[in-house]
Protein backbone atom coordinates (compact mmCIF):
# COMPACT_ATOMS: atom_id res chain seq x y z
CA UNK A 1 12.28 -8.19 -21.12
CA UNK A 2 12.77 -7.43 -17.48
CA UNK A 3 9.63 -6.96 -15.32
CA UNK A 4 10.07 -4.83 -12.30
CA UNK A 5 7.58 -3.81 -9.52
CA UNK A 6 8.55 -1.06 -7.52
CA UNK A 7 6.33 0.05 -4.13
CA UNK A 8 7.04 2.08 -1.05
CA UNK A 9 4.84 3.72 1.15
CA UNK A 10 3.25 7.58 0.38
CA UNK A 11 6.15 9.71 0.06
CA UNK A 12 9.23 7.26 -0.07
CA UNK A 13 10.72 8.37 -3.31
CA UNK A 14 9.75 5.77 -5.92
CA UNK A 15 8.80 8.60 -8.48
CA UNK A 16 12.44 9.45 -8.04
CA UNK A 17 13.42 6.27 -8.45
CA UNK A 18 11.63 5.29 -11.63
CA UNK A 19 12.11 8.79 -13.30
CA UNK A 20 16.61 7.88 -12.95
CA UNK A 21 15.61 4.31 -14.34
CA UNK A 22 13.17 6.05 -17.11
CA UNK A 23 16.21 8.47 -18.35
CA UNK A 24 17.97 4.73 -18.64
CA UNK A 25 15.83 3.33 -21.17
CA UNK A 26 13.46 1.76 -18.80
CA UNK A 27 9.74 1.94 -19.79
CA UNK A 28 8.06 2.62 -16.43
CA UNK A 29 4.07 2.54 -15.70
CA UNK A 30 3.25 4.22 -12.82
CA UNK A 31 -0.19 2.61 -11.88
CA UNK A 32 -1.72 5.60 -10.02
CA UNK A 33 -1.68 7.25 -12.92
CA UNK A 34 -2.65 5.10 -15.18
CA UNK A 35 -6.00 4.40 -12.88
CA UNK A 36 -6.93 7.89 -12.73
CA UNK A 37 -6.57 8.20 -16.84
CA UNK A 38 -9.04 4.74 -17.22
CA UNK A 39 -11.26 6.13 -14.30
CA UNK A 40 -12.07 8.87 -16.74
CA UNK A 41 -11.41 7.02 -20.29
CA UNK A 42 -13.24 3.72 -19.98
CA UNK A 43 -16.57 3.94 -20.28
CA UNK A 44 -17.05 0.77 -18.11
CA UNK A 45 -15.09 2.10 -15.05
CA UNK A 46 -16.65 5.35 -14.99
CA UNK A 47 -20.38 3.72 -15.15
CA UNK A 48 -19.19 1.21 -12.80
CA UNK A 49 -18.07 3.74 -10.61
CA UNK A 50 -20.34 6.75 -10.85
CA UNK A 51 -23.61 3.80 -9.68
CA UNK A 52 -21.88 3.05 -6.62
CA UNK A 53 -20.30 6.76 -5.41
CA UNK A 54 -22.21 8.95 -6.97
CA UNK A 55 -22.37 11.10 -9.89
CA UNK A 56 -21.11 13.92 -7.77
CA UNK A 57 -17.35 12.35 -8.35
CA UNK A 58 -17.63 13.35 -12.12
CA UNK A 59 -17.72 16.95 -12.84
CA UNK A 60 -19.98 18.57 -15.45
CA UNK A 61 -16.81 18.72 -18.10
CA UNK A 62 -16.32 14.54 -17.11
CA UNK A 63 -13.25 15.09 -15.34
CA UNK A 64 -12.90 13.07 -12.13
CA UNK A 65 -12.99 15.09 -8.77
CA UNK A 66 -10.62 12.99 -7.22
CA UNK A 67 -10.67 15.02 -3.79
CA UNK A 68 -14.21 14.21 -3.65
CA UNK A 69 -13.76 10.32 -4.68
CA UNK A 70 -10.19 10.34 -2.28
CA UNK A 71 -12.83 11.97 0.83
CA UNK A 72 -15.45 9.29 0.15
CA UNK A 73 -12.76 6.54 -0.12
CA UNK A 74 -11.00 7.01 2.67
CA UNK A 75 -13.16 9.02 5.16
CA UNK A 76 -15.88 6.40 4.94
CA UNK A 77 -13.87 3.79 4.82
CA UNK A 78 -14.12 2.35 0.95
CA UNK A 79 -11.21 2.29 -0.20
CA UNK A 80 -11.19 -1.35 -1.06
CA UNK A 81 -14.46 -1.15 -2.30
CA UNK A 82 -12.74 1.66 -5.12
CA UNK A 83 -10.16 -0.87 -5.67
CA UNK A 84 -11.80 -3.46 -6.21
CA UNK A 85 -13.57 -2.08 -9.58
CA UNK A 86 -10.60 -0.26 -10.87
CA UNK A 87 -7.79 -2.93 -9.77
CA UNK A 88 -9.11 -5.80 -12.24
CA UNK A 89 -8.97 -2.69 -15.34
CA UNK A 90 -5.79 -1.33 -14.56
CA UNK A 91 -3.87 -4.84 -14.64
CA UNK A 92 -5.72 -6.04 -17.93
CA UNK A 93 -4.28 -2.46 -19.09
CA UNK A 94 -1.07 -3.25 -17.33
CA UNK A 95 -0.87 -6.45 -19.28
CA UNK A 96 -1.56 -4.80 -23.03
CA UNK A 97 1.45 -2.32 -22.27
CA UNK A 98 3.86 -4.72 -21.30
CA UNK A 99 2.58 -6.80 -24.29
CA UNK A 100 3.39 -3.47 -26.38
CA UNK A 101 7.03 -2.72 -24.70
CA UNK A 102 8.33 -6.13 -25.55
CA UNK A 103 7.00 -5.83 -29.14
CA UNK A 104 8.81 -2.70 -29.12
CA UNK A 105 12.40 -4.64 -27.55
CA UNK A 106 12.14 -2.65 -24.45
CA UNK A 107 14.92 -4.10 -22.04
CA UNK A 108 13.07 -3.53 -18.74
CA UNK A 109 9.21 -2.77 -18.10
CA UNK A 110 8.95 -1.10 -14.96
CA UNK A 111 5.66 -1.37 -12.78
CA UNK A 112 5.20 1.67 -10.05
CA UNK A 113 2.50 1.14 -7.60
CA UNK A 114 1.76 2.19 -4.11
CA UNK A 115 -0.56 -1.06 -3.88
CA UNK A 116 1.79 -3.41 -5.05
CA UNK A 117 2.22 -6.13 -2.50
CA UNK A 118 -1.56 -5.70 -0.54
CA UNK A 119 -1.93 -9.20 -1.94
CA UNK A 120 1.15 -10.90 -1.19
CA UNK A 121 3.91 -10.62 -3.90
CA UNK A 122 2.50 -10.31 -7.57
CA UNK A 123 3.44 -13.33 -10.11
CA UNK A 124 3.95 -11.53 -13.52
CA UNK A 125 6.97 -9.72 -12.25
CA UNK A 126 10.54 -11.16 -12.21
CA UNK A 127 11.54 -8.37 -9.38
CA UNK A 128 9.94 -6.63 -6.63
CA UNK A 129 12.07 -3.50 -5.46
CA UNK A 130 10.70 -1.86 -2.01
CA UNK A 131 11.36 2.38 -1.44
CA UNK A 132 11.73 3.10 1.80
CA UNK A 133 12.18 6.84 4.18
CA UNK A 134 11.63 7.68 7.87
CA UNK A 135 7.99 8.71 7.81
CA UNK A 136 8.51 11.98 9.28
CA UNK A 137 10.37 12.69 5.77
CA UNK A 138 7.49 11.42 3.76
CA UNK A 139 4.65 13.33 5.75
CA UNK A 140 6.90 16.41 4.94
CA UNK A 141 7.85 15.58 1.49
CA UNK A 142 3.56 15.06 0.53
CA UNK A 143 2.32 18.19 2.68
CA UNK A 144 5.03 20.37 0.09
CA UNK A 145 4.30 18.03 -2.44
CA UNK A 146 0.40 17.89 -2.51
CA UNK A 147 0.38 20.96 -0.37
CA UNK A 148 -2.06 18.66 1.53
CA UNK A 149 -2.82 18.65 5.26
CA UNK A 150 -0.41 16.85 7.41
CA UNK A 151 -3.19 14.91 9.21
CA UNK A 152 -4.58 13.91 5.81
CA UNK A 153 -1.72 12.11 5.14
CA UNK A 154 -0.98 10.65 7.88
CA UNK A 155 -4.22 8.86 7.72
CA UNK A 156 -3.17 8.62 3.97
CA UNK A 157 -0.20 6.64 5.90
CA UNK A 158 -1.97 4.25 8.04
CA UNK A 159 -4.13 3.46 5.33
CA UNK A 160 -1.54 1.55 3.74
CA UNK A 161 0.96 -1.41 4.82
CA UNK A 162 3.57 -0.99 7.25
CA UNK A 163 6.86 -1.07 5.62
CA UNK A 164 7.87 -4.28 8.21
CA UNK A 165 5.07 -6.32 6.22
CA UNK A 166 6.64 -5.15 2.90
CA UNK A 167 10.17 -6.06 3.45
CA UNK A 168 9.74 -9.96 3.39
CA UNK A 169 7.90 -9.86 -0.31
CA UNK A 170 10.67 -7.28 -1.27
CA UNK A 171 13.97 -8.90 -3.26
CA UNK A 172 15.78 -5.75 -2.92
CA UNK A 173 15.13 -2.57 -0.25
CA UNK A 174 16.43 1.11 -1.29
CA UNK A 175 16.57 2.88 1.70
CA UNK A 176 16.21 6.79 0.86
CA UNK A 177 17.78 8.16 3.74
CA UNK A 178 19.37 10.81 2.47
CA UNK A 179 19.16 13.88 -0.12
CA UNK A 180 17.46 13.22 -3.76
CA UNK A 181 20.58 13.37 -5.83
CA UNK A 182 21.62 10.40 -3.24
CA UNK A 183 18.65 8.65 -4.01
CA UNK A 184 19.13 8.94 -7.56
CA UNK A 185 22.89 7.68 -7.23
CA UNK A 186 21.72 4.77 -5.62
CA UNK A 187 18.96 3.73 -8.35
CA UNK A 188 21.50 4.11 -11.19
CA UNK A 189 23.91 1.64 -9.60
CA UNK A 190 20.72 -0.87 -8.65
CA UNK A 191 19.37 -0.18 -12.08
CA UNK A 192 23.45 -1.22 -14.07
CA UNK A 193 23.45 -4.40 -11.43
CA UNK A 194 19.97 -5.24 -12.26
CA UNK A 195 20.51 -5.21 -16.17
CA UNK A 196 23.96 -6.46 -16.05
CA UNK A 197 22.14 -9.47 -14.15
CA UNK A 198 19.65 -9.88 -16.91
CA UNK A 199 22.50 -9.93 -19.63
CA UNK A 200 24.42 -12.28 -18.03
C-alpha cells in the first residue's frame, strides 16, 4: 500500500484534491475531521480537554462548540496547547485505519492534514504532496466557504506555515492556479503517475 500525505495551507484545494483521488480508489483520511469526531467520541480526549478549556466547549447535548474551542485556541494563543492532547490520539487512530485499509488491499492510503509538516516531514508516509494557491484565492475561497470573516482567516492564515517552509519537505507541489475542474485534471494525472510508479 501507498502512503500519501497531502497539506497546503487554509483554502489551497486539498479537499479537491483528495475527493478526484477518493473517486480513484484511494482511501483518504482527512485528519481535521477525524479530530473533531475523537474530540467528541473518546472519552479520554474529551476529559482531557474539557479540564483544561472548560466545560463551556461541550454543549449540553455533548456536541463540541468548535467556534468556542477555535476562539479560545487561537485568540488566546493555545493552539499548540489543543494540539498537543489531540495530535498523539488522532495518529494512534491514524495508524489503526491504515492498519485496516491494507487488510482490506487498498492500493493507496491517503493522509489529508493542514498540520502535516509543523514537525518536519512525517516518517510513516512514502509521499508528501504540498497544495498550493495565491492567498488572496484562499481568503476568498474560506470567507464563501465557511462564510467566515475575512480577518478571521487571515489570522487563520498566519497561524500556520508559510508555504516557502513547506516546499523543501514537499516531494511533489500542485500549484492550483487556476479553476477547480483544472485542479482536478491535474490530480488525476499526479494520482495515474503516482500509482503507475508504485506498480512498476
Amino acid at each position: 500500500m501507498f502512503r500519501i500525505g497531502i497539506t497546503g495551507g487554509i483554502g489551497s484545494g486539498k479537499t479537491t484534491v483528495c475527493s478526484v483521488w477518493e473517486r480513484m480508489g484511494a482511501r483518504v483520511v482527512y485528519a481535521d475531521s477525524l479530530a473533531k469526531t475523537l474530540m467528541v467520541k473518546d472519552a479520554d480526549l474529551r476529559k482531557e480537554i474539557t479540564r483544561e478549556f472548560g466545560e463551556e466547549v461541550y454543549r449540553a447535548d455533548g456536541s463540541l462548540d468548535r467556534s468556542k474551542l477555535s476562539r479560545i485556541a487561537f485568540e488566546e494563543g493555545r493552539a499548540e496547547e489543543l494540539n498537543r492532547l489531540v495530535h498523539p490520539v488522532v495518529f494512534r487512530e491514524l495508524d489503526r485505519l491504515a492498519e485496516e485499509a491494507r487488510m482490506e488491499n487498498i492500493p493507496v492510503m491517503v493522509r489529508e492534514a493542514a498540520l502535516l509538516l509543523d514537525k518536519g516531514r512525517p516518517e510513516n508516509v512514502d509521499a508528501v504532496i504540498l497544495v498550493t494557491a495565491p492567498e488572496a484565492d484562499r481568503i476568498k475561497r474560506v470567507v464563501e466557504r465557511d462564510q467566515s470573516d475575512e480577518k478571521q482567516v487571515r489570522d487563520r492564515i498566519r497561524q500556520q506555515k508559510k508555504e516557502s517552509e513547506l516546499r523543501p519537505l514537499a516531494d511533489l507541489v500542485i500549484e492550483n492556479n487556476g479553476s477547480k475542474e483544472e485542479l482536478e485534471k491535474k490530480a488525476e494525472v499526479i494520482y495515474k503517475e503516482l500509482t503507475a510508479l508504485q506498480a512498476g
